[in-house]
N, C-alpha and C. Protein backbone atom coordinates (compact mmCIF):
# COMPACT_ATOMS: atom_id res chain seq x y z
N UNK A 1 0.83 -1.20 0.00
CA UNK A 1 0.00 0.00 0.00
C UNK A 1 0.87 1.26 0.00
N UNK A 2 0.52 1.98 -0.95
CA UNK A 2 1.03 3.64 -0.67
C UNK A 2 0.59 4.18 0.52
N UNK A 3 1.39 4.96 1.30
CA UNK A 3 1.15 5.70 2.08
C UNK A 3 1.13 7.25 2.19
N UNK A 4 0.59 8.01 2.07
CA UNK A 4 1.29 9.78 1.96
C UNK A 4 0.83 10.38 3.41
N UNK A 5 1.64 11.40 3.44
CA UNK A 5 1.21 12.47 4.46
C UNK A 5 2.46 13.34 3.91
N UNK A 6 1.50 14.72 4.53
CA UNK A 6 2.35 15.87 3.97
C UNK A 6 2.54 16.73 5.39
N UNK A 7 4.09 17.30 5.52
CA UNK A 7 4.25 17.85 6.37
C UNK A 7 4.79 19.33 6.02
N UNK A 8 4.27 20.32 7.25
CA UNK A 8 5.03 21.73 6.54
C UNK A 8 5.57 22.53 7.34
N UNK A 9 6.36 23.10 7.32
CA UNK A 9 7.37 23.56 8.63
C UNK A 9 7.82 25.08 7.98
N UNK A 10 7.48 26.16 8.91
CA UNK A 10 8.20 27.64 8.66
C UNK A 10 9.31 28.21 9.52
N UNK A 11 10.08 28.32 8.93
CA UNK A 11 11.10 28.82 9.94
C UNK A 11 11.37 30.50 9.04
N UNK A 12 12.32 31.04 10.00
CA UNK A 12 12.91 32.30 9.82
C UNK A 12 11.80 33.36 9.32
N UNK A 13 11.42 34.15 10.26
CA UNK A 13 10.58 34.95 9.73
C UNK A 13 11.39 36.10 8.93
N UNK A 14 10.74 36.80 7.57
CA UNK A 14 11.84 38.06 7.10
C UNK A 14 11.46 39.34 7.13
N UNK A 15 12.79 39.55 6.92
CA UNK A 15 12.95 40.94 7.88
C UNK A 15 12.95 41.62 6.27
N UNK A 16 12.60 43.38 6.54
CA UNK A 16 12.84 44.15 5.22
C UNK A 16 14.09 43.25 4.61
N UNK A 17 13.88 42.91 3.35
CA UNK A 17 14.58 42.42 1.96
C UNK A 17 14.67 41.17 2.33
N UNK A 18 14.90 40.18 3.38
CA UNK A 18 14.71 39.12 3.42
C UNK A 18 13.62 38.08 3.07
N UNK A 19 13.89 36.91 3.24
CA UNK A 19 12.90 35.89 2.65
C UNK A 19 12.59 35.39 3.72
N UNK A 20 11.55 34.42 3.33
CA UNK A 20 10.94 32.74 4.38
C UNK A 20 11.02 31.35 3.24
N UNK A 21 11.29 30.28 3.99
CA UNK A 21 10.90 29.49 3.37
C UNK A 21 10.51 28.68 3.97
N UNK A 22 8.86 27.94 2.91
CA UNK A 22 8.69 26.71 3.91
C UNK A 22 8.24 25.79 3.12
N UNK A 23 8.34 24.10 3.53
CA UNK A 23 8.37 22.99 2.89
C UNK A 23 7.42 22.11 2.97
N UNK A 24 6.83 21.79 1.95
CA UNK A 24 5.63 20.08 2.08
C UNK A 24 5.87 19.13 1.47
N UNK A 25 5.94 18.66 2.27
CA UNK A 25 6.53 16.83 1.70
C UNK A 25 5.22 16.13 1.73
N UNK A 26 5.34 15.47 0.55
CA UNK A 26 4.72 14.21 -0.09
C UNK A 26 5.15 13.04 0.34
N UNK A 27 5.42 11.95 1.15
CA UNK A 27 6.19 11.16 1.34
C UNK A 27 5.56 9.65 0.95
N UNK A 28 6.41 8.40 0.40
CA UNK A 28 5.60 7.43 0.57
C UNK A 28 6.79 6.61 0.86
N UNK A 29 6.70 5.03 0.44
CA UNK A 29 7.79 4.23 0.83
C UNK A 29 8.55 4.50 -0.29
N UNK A 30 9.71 4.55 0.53
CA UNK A 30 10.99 4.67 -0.40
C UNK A 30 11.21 6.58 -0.92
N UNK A 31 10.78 7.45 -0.91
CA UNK A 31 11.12 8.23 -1.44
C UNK A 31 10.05 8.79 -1.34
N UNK A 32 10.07 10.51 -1.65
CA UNK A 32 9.29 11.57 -1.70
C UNK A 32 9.57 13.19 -2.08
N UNK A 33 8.31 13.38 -2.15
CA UNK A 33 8.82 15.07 -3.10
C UNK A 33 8.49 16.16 -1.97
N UNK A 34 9.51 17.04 -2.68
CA UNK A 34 9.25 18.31 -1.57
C UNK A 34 9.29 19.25 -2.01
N UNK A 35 8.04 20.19 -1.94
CA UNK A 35 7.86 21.67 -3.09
C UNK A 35 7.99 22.45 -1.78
N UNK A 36 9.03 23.65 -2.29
CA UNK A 36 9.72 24.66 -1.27
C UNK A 36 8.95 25.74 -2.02
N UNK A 37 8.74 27.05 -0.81
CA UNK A 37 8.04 27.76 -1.03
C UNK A 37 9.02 29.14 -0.45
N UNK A 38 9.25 29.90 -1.93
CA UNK A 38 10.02 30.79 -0.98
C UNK A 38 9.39 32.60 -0.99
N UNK A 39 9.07 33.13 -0.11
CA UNK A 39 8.46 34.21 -0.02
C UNK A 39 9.06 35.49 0.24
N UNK A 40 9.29 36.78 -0.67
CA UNK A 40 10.07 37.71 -0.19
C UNK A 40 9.24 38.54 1.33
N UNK A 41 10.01 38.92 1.73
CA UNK A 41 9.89 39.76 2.81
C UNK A 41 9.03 40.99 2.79
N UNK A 42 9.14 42.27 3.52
CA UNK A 42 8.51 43.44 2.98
C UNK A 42 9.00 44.15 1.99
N UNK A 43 10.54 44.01 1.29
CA UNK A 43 10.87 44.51 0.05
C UNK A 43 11.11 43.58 -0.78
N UNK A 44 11.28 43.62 -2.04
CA UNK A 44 11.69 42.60 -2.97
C UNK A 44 12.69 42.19 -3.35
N UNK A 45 13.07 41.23 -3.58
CA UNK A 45 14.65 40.51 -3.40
C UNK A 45 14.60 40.02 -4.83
N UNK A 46 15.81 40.55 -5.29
CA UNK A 46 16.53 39.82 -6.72
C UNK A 46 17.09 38.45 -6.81
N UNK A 47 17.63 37.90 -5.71
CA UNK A 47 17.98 36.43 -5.56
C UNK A 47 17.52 35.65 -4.44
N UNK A 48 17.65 34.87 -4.49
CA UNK A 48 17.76 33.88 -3.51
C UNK A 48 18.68 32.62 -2.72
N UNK A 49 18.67 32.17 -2.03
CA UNK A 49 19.41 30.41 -1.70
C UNK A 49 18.42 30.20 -0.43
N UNK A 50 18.15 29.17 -0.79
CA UNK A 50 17.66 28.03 0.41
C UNK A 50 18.34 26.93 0.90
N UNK A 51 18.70 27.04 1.89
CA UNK A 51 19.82 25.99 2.69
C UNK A 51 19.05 24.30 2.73
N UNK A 52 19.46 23.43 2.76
CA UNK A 52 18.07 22.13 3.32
C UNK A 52 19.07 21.02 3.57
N UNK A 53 19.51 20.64 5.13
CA UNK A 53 19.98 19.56 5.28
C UNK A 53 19.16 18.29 5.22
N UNK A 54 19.42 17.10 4.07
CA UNK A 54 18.49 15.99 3.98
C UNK A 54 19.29 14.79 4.93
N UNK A 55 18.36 14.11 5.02
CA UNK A 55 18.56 12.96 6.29
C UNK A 55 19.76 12.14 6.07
N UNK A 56 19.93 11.95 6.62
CA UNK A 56 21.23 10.19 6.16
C UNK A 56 20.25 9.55 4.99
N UNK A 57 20.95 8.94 4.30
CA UNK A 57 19.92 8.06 3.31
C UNK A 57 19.34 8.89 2.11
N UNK A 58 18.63 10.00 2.29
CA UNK A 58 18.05 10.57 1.12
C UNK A 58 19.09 11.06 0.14
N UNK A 59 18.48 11.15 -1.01
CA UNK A 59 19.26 11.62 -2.42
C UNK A 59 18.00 11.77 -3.35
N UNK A 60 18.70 13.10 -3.78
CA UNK A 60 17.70 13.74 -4.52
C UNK A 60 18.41 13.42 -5.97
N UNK A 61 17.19 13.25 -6.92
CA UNK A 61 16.86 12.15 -7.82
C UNK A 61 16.69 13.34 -9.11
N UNK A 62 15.75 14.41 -8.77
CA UNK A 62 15.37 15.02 -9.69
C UNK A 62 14.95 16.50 -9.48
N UNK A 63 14.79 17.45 -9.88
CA UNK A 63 14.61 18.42 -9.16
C UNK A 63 14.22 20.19 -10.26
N UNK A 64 13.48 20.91 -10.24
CA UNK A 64 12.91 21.79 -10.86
C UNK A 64 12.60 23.33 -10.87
N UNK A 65 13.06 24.11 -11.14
CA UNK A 65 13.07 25.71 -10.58
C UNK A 65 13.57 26.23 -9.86
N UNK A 66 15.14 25.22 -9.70
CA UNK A 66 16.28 25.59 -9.03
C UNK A 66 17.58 25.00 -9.35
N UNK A 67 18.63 25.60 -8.76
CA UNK A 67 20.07 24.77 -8.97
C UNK A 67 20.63 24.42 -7.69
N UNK A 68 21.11 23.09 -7.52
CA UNK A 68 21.65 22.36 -6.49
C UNK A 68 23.18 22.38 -6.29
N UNK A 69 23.22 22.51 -4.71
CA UNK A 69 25.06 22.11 -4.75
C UNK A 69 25.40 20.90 -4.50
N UNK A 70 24.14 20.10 -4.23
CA UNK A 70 24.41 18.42 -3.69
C UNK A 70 23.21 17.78 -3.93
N UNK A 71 23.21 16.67 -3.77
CA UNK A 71 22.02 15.17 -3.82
C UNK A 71 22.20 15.13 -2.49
N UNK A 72 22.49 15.09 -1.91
CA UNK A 72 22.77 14.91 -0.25
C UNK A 72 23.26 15.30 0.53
N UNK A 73 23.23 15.43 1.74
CA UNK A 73 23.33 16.21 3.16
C UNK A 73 23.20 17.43 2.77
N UNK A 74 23.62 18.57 3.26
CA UNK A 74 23.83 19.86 3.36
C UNK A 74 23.77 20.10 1.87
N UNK A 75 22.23 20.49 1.42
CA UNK A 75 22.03 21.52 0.28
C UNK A 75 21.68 22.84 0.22
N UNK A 76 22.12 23.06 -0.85
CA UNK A 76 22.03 25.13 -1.04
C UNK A 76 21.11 24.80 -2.05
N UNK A 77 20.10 25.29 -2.20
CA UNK A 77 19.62 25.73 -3.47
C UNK A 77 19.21 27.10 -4.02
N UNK A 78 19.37 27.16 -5.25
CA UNK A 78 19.53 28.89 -5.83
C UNK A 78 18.57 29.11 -6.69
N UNK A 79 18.11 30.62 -7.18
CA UNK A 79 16.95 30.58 -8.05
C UNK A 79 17.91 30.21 -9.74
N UNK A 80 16.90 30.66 -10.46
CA UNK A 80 17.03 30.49 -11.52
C UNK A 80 17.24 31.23 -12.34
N UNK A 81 17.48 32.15 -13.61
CA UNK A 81 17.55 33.09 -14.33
C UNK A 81 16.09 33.23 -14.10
N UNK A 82 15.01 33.04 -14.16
CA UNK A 82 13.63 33.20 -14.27
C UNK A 82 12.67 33.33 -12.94
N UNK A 83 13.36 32.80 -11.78
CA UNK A 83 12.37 33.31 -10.54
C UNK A 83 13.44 33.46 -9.32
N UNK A 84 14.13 34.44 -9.84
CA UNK A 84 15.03 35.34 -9.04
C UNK A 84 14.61 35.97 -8.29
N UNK A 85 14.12 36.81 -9.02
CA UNK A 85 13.39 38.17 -8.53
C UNK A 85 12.05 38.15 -7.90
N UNK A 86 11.52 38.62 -6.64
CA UNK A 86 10.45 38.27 -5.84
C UNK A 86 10.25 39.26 -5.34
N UNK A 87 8.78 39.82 -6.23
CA UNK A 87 8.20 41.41 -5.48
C UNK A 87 7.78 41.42 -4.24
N UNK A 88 7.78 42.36 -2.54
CA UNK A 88 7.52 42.32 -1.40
C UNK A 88 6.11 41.49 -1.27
N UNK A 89 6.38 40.30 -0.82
CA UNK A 89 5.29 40.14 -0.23
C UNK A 89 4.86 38.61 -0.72
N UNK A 90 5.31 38.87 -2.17
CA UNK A 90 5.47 37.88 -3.07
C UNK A 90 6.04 36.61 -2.67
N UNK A 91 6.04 35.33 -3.73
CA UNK A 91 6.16 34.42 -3.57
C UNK A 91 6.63 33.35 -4.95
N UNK A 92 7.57 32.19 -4.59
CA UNK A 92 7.99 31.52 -5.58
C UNK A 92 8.13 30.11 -4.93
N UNK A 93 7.96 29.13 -6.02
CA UNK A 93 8.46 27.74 -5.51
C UNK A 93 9.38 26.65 -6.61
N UNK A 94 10.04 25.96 -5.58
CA UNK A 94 10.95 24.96 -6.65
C UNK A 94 10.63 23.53 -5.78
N UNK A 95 11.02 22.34 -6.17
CA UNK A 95 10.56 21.21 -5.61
C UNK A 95 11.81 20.39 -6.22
N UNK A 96 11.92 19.37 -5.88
CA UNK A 96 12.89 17.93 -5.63
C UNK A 96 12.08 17.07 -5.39
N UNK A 97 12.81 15.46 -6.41
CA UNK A 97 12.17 14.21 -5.76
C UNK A 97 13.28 13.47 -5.21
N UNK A 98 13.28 12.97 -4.18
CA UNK A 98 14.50 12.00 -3.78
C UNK A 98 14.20 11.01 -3.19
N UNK A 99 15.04 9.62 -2.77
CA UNK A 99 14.76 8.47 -2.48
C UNK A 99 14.73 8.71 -1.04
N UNK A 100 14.22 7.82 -0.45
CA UNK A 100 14.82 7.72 1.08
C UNK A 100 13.29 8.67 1.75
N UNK A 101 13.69 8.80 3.20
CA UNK A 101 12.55 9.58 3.90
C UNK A 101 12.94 10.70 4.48
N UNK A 102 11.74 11.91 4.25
CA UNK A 102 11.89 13.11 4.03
C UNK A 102 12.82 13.30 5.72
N UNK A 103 11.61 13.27 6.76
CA UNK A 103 12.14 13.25 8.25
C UNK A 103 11.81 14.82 8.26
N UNK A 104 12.09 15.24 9.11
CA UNK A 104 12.02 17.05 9.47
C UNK A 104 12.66 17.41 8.75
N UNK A 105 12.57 18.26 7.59
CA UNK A 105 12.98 18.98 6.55
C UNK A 105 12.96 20.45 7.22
N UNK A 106 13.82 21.40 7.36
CA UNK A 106 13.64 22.41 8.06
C UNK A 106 14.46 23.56 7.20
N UNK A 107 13.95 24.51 6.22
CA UNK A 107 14.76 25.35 4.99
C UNK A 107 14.97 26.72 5.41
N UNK A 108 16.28 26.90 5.15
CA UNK A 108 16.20 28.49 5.88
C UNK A 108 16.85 29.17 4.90
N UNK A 109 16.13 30.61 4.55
CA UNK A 109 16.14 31.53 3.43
C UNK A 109 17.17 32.34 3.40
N UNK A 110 17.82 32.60 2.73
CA UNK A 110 18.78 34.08 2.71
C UNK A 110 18.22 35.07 0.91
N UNK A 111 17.84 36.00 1.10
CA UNK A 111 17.58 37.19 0.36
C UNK A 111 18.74 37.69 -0.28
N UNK A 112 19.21 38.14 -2.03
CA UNK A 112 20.10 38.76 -2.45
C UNK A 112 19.30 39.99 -2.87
């Protein structure tokens, strides 16, 4: 049997020009997806990175509306030529599928 549940976690609230980001996982056996949600602050931010340490075991498989520095442990992820830029208030998302189980996914934003 498939199983899902989706979990979503906010951390770092932002400050003028800063961001938030927060995460929902899809999870089933063996692997699951996670669409990140990243939101500018009260001014608008030209870039982005989202930090996301993944569990022992996970590896990310595939991934969309961002660029990665790793499949595993300690990832950065960055925008794109195309959803860089995020008017105050505003909002953007990128997602990953990877093997293994999500566990507390916890993403923390930095604003360019």
């Amino acid at each position: 049997p498939v199983h899902w549940f989706t979990d979503t976690v906010a951390v770092q609230p932002p400050g003028p020009g800063g961001c938030t980001a927060t995460v929902s996982v899809n999870q089933w056996t063996g692997g699951f997806v996670a669409t990140v949600k990243v939101t500018a602050g009260s001014s608008a931010i030209n870039s982005w990175a989202v930090t996301i340490t993944l569990p022992s075991g996970a590896t990310v498989t595939n991934a969309w509306n961002a660029n990665r520095s790793a499949d595993s442990g300690a990832t950065r992820w960055t925008n794109v030529a195309y959803n860089g830029r995020v008017g105050a208030g505003q909002s953007t998302e990128f997602g990953f599928q990877a093997n293994g189980t999500a566990g507390g996914l916890t993403p923390a934003c930095a604003a360019g």
